[in-house]
Protein backbone atom coordinates (compact mmCIF):
# COMPACT_ATOMS: atom_id res chain seq x y z
CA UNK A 1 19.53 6.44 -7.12
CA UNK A 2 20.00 5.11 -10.29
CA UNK A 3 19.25 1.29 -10.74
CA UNK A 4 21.93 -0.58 -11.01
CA UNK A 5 21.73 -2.79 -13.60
CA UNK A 6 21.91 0.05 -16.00
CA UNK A 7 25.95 0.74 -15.05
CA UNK A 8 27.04 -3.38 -16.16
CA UNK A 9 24.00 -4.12 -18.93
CA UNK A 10 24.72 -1.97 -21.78
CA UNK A 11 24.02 -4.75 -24.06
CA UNK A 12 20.49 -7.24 -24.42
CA UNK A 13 21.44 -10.39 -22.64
CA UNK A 14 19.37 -13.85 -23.53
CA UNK A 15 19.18 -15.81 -20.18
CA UNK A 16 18.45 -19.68 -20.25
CA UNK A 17 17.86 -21.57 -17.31
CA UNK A 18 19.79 -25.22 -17.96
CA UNK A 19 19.35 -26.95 -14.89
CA UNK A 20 17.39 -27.26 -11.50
CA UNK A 21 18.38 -25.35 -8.33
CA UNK A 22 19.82 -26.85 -5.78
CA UNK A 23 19.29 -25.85 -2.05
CA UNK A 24 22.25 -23.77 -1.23
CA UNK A 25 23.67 -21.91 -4.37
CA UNK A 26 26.97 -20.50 -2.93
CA UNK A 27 29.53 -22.76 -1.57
CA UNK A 28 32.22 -20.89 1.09
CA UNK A 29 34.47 -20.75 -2.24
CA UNK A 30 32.15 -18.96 -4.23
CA UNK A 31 31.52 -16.26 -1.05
CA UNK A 32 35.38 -16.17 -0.51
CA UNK A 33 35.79 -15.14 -3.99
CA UNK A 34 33.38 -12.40 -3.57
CA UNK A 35 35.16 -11.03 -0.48
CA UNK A 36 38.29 -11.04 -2.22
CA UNK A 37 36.81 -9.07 -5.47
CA UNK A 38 34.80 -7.09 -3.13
CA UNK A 39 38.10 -6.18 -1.11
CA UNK A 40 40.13 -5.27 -4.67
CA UNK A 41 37.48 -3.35 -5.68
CA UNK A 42 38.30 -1.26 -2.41
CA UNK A 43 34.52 -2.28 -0.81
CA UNK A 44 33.52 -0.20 2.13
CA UNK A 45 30.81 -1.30 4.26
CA UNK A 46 28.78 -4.81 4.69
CA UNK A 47 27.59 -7.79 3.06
CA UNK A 48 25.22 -10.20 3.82
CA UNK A 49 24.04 -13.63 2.36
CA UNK A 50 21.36 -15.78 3.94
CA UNK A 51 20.64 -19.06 1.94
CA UNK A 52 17.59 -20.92 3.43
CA UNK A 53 17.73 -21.29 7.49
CA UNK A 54 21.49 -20.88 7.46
CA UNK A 55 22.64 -17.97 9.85
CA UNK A 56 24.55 -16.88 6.90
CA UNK A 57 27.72 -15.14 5.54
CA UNK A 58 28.87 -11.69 5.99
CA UNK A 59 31.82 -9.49 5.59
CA UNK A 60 32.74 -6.32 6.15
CA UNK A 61 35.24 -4.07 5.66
CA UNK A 62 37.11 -0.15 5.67
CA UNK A 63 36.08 2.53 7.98
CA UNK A 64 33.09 3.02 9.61
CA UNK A 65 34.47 6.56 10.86
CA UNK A 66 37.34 7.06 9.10
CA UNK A 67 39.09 9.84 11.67
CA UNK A 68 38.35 7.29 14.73
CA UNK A 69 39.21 4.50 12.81
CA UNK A 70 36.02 2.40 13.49
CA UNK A 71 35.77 -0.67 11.53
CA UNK A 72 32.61 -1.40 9.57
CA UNK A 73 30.59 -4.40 10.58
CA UNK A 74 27.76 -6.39 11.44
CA UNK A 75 26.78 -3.66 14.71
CA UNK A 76 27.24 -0.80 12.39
CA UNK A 77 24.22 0.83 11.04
CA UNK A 78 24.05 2.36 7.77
CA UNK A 79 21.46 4.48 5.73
CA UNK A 80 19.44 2.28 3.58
CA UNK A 81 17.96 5.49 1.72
CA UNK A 82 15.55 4.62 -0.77
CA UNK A 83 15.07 1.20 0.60
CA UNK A 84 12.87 2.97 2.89
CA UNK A 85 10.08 3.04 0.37
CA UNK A 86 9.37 -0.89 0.60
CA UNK A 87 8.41 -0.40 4.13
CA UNK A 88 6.26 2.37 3.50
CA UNK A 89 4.69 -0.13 1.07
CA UNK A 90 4.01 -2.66 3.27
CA UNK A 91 2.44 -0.13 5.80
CA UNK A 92 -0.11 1.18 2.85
CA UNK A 93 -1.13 -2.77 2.48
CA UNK A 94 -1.78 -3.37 5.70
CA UNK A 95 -4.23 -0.28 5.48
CA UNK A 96 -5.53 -2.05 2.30
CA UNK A 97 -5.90 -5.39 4.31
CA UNK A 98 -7.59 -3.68 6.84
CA UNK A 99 -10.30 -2.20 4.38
CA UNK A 100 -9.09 1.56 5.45
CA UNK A 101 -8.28 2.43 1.97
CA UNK A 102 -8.47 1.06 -1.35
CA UNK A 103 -5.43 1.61 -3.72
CA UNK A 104 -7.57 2.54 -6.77
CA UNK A 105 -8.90 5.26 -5.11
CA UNK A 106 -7.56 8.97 -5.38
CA UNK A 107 -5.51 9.80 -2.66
CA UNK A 108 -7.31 13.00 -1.97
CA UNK A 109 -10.48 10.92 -0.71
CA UNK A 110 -7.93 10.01 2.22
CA UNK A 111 -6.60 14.13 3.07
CA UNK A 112 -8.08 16.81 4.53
CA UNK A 113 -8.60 19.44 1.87
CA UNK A 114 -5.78 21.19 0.87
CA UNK A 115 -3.48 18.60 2.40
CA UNK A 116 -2.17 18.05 -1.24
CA UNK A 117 -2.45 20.38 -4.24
CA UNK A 118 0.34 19.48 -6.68
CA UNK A 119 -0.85 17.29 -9.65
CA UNK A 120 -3.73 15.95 -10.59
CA UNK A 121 -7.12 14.69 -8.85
CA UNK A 122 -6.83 10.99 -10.75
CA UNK A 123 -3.55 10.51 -8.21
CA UNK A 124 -4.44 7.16 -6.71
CA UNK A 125 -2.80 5.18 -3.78
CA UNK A 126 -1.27 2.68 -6.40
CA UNK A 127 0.08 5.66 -9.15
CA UNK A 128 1.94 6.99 -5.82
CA UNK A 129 3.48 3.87 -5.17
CA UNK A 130 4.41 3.09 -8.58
CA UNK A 131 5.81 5.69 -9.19
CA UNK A 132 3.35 6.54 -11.95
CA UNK A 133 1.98 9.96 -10.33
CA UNK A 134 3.59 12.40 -11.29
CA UNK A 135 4.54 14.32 -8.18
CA UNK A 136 8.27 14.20 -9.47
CA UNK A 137 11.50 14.70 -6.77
CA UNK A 138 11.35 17.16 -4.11
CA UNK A 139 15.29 16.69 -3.65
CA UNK A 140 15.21 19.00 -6.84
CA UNK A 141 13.48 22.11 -5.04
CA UNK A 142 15.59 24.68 -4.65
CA UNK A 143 13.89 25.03 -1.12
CA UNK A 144 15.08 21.88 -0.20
CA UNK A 145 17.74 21.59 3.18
CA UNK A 146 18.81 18.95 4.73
CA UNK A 147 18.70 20.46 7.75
CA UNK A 148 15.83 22.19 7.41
CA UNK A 149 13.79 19.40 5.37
CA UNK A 150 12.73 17.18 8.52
CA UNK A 151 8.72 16.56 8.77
CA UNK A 152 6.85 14.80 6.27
CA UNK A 153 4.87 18.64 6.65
CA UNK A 154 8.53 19.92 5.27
CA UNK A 155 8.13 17.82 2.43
CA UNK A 156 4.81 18.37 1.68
CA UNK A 157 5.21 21.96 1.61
CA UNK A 158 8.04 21.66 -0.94
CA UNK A 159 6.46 18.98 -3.23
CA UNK A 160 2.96 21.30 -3.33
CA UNK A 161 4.66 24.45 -4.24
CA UNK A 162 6.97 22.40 -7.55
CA UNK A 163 5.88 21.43 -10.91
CA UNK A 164 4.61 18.40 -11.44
CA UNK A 165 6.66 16.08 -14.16
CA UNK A 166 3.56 14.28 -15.75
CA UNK A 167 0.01 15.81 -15.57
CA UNK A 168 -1.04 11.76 -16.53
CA UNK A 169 -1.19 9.66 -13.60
CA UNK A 170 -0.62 6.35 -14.28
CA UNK A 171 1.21 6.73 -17.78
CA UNK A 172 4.97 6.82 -17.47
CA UNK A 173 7.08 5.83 -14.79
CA UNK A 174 8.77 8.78 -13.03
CA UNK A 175 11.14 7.80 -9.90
CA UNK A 176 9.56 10.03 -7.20
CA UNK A 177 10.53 10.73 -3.88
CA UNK A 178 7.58 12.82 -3.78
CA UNK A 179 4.47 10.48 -4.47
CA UNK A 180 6.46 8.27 -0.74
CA UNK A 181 6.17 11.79 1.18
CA UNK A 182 2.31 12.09 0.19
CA UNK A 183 1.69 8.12 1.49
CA UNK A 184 3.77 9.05 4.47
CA UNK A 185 1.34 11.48 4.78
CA UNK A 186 -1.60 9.32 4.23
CA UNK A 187 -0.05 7.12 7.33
CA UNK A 188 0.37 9.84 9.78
CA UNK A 189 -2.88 11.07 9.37
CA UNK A 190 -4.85 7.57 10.18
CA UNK A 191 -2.62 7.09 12.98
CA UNK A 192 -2.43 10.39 14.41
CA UNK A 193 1.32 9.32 15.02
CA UNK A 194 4.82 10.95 12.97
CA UNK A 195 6.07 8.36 10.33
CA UNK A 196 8.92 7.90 12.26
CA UNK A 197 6.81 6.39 15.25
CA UNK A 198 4.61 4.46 13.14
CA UNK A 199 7.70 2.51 11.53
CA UNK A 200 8.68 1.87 15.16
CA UNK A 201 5.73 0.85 16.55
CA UNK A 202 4.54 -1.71 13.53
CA UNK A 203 7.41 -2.65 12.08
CA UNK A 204 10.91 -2.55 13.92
CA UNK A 205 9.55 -3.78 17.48
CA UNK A 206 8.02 -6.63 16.23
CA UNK A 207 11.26 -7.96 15.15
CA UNK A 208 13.00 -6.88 18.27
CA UNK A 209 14.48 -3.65 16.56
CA UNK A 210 15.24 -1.08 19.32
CA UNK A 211 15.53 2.07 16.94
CA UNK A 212 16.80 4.23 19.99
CA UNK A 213 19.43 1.76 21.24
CA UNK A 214 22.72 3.42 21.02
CA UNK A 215 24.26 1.53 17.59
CA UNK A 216 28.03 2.48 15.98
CA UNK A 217 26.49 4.63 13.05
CA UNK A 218 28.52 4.53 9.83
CA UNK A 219 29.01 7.94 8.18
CA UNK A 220 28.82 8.54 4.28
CA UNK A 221 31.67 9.38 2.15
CA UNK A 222 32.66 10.54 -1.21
CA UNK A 223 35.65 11.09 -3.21
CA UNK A 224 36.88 14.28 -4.32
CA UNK A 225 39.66 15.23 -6.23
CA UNK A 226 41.25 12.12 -4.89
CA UNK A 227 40.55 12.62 -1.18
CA UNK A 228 37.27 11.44 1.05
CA UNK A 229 34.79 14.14 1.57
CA UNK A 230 31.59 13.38 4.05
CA UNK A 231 28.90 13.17 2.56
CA UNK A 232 24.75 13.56 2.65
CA UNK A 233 22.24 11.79 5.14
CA UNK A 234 24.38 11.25 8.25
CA UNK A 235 21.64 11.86 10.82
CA UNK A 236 19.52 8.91 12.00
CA UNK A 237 17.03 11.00 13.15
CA UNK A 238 16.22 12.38 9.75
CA UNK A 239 14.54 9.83 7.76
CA UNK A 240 10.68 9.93 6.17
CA UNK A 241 8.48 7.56 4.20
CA UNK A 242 11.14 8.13 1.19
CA UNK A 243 13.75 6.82 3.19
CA UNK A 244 16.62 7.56 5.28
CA UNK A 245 16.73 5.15 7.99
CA UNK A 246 19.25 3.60 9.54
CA UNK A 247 19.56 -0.02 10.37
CA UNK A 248 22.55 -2.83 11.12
CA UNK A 249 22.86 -5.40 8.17
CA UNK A 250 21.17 -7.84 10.46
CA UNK A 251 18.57 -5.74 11.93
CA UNK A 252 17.66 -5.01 7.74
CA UNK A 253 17.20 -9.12 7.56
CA UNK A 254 15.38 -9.46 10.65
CA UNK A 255 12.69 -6.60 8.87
CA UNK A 256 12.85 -8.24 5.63
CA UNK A 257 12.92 -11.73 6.24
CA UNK A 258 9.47 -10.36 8.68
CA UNK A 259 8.32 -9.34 5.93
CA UNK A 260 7.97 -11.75 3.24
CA UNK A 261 7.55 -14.66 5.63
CA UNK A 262 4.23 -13.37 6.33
CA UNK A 263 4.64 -11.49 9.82
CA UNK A 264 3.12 -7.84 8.75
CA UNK A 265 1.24 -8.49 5.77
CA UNK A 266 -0.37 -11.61 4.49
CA UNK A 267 1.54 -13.65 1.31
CA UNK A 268 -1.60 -12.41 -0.92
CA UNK A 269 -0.46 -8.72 -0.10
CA UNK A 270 3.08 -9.81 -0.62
CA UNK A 271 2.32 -10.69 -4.56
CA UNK A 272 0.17 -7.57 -4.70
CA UNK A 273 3.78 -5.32 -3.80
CA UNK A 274 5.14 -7.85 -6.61
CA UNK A 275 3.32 -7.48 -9.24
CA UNK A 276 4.52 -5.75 -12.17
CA UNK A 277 3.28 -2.40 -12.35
CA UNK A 278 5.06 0.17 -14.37
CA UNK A 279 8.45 0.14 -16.24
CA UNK A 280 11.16 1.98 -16.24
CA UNK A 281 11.84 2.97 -20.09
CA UNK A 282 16.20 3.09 -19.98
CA UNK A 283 16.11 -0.34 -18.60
CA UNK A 284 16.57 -3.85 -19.49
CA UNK A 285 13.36 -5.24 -20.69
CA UNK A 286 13.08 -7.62 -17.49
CA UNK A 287 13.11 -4.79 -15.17
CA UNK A 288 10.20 -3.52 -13.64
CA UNK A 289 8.86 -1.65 -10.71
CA UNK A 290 5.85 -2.95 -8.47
CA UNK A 291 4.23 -1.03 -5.74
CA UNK A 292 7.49 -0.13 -3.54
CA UNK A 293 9.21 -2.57 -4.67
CA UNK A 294 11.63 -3.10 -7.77
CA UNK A 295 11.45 -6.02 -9.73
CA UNK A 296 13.65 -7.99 -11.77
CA UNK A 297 12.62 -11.52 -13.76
CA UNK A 298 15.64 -12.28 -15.90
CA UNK A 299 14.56 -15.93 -17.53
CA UNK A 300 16.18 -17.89 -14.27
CA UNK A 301 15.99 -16.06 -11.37
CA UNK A 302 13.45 -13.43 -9.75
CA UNK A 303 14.87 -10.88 -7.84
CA UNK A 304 12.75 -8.64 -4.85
CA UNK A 305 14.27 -5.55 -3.45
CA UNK A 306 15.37 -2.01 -3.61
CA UNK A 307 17.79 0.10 -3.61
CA UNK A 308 18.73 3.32 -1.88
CA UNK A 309 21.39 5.86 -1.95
CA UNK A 310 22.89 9.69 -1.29
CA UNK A 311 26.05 10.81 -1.38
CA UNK A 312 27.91 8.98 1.04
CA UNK A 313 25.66 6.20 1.40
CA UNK A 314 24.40 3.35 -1.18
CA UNK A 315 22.30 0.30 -0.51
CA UNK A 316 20.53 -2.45 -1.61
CA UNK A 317 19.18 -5.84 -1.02
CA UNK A 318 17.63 -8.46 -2.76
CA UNK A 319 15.36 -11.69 -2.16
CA UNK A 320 15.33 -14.54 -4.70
CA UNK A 321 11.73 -16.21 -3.60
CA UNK A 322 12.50 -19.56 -5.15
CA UNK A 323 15.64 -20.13 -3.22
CA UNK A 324 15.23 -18.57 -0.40
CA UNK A 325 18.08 -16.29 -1.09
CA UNK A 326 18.56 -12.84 1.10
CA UNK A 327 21.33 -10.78 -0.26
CA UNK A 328 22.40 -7.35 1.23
CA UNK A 329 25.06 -4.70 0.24
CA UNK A 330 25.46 -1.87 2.47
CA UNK A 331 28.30 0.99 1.89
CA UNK A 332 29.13 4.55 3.23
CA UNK A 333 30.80 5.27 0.05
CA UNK A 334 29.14 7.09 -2.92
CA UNK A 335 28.62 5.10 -5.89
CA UNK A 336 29.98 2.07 -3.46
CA UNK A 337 28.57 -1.39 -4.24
CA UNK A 338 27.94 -1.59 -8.32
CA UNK A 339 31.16 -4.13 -8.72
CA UNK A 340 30.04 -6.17 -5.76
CA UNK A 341 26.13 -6.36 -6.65
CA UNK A 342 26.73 -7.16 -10.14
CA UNK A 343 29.49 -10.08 -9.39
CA UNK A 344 27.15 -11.46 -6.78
CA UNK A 345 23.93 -11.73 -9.02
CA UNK A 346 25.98 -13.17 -12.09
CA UNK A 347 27.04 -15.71 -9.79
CA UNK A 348 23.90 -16.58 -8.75
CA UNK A 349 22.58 -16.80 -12.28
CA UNK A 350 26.17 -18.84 -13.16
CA UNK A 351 25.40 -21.08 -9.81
CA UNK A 352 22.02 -21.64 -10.94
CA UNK A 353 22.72 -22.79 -14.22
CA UNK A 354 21.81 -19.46 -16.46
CA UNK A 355 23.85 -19.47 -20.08
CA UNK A 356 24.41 -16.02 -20.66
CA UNK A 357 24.56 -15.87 -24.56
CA UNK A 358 25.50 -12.33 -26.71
CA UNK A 359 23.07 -11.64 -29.38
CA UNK A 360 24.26 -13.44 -32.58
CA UNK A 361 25.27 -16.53 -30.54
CA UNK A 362 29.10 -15.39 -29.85
């Protein structure tokens, strides 16, 4: 999916912090407002804001099914897509914690020969999850199915048998869906285990995350020619290391907030995933990508996250580590939270005390 800031900043922005932040950045007014614009904006799905310790504020609203007329909601789980590829991060650094692997190192030290044979030998652990490799999108083989794409084996067969988009590892930042299925890989292999079970096992039950539990599942919708259509990635049992899984807006805060208080990887690891790594060239010069993570440092606020998306579905969340600020958009509509993510992270800049100025000073 496309990053969003590249929809709302068309223009250079200069962003000054003016004044100290306080505690709790959005008052009920402020998070009324952003129902209400969310709601005109005709907002499908679920939003969540945690500030500090507070349980927090969410809303929700259309269809979760739209011919059984099931609400959306807090219980409803939605596909996070892409978002998918933070978690596979974290499971790669506690690998690196461990001493099992060393991201510098080329990932074919790690597989069996023959395991991968797309791109080049210098493919390390970090140019993978930087997005730096190389490896390039396996969505766009013509081989690919949805139905038929299922094992991170599917996927590797695919991504071996396409051209690579960079034969310079490490040089340019190419999105790639690719370089996740190849550390998903990497995963399965030390743990003789499927991706699927891995995620399970070291990340969702530690949290109390029941993956199996029978959950209202939201299904993904487009427009077309006026009317819904449904859309991609409406199976919860189809998700790999580049993403697909389904979770509840809360279960996604129970994971997160796991994660960068320290429960799966230590706070040293943490900064590792945040440091800036490679950027992407079409962006705004304070966006950057770090390893599974994206990253965004306009001058007053830092913002941790992802996104994720296919049609039907979009996604994203964000962490502001100086706050401790948790924001979450979910949506089973195509193309459905750009209004809402942008209003909600200019009001946290406005809240904060950011003076967004126009080159020239108008």
């Amino acid at each position: 999916m496309k990053h969003l800031w590249i929809a709302c900043l068309l223009i250079s922005l200069q962003l000054q912090a003016q004044t100290e932040t306080t505690k709790k950045l959005l008052t009920s007014t402020d998070l009324s407002v952003l129902a209400s614009k969310a709601k005109a904006n005709q907002f499908s799905g679920t939003i969540l804001i945690v500030q500090g310790k507070e349980n927090g504020w969410s809303w929700s609203n259309g269809q979760a099914q739209e011919k059984l007329k099931i609400a959306n909601g807090d219980g409803v789980r939605y596909n996070l897509g892409s978002i998918g590829k933070s978690l596979t991060a974290v499971l790669i650094m506690q690998l690196v914690e461990q001493k099992k692997i060393l991201l510098d190192q080329p990932v074919r030290k790690y597989l069996p020969a023959g395991t991968l044979t797309a791109g080049s030998d210098a493919i390390t652990i970090r140019h993978l999850l930087n997005n730096t490799s190389g490896l390039g999108d396996f969505f766009e083989s013509p081989d690919y199915s949805e139905t038929k794409t299922v094992t991170i084996d599917d996927h590797m067969k695919l991504l071996n048998a396409m051209k690579t988009v960079s034969d310079e590892p490490g040089k340019t930042l190419h999105y790639s869906n690719s370089g996740f299925i190849v550390l998903g890989k990497l995963l399965e292999l030390h743990y003789r285990k499927s991706y699927q079970e891995i995620v399970k096992e070291r990340l969702l039950k530690p949290v109390g995350i029941n993956y199996d539990a029978k959950k209202t599942l939201a299904t993904g919708y487009y427009l077309e020619n006026g009317s819904l259509k449904v859309g991609e990635g409406n199976d919860p049992s189809k998700w790999s290391s580049a993403g697909g899984l389904f979770l509840t807006v809360q279960e996604l805060h129970q994971l997160i907030k796991g994660i960068v208080t320290g429960k799966f990887i230590a706070k040293q690891s943490l900064q590792r995933l945040w440091t800036k790594e490679s950027r992407p060239e079409q962006e705004p010069p304070f966006v950057h990508y770090g390893l599974g993570w994206m990253l965004e440092d306009p001058n007053c606020i830092q913002l941790r996250g992802h996104n994720g998306g296919v049609k039907g579905f979009q996604a994203a969340f964000r962490y502001m580590p100086d706050e401790d600020v948790f924001v979450y958009f979910l949506s089973n509509r195509d193309g459905g939270i750009e209004s809402i993510f942008m209003d909600t992270i200019f009001l946290l800049m406005e809240k904060k005390g950011c003076k967004m100025e126009m080159p020239g000073g108008n």
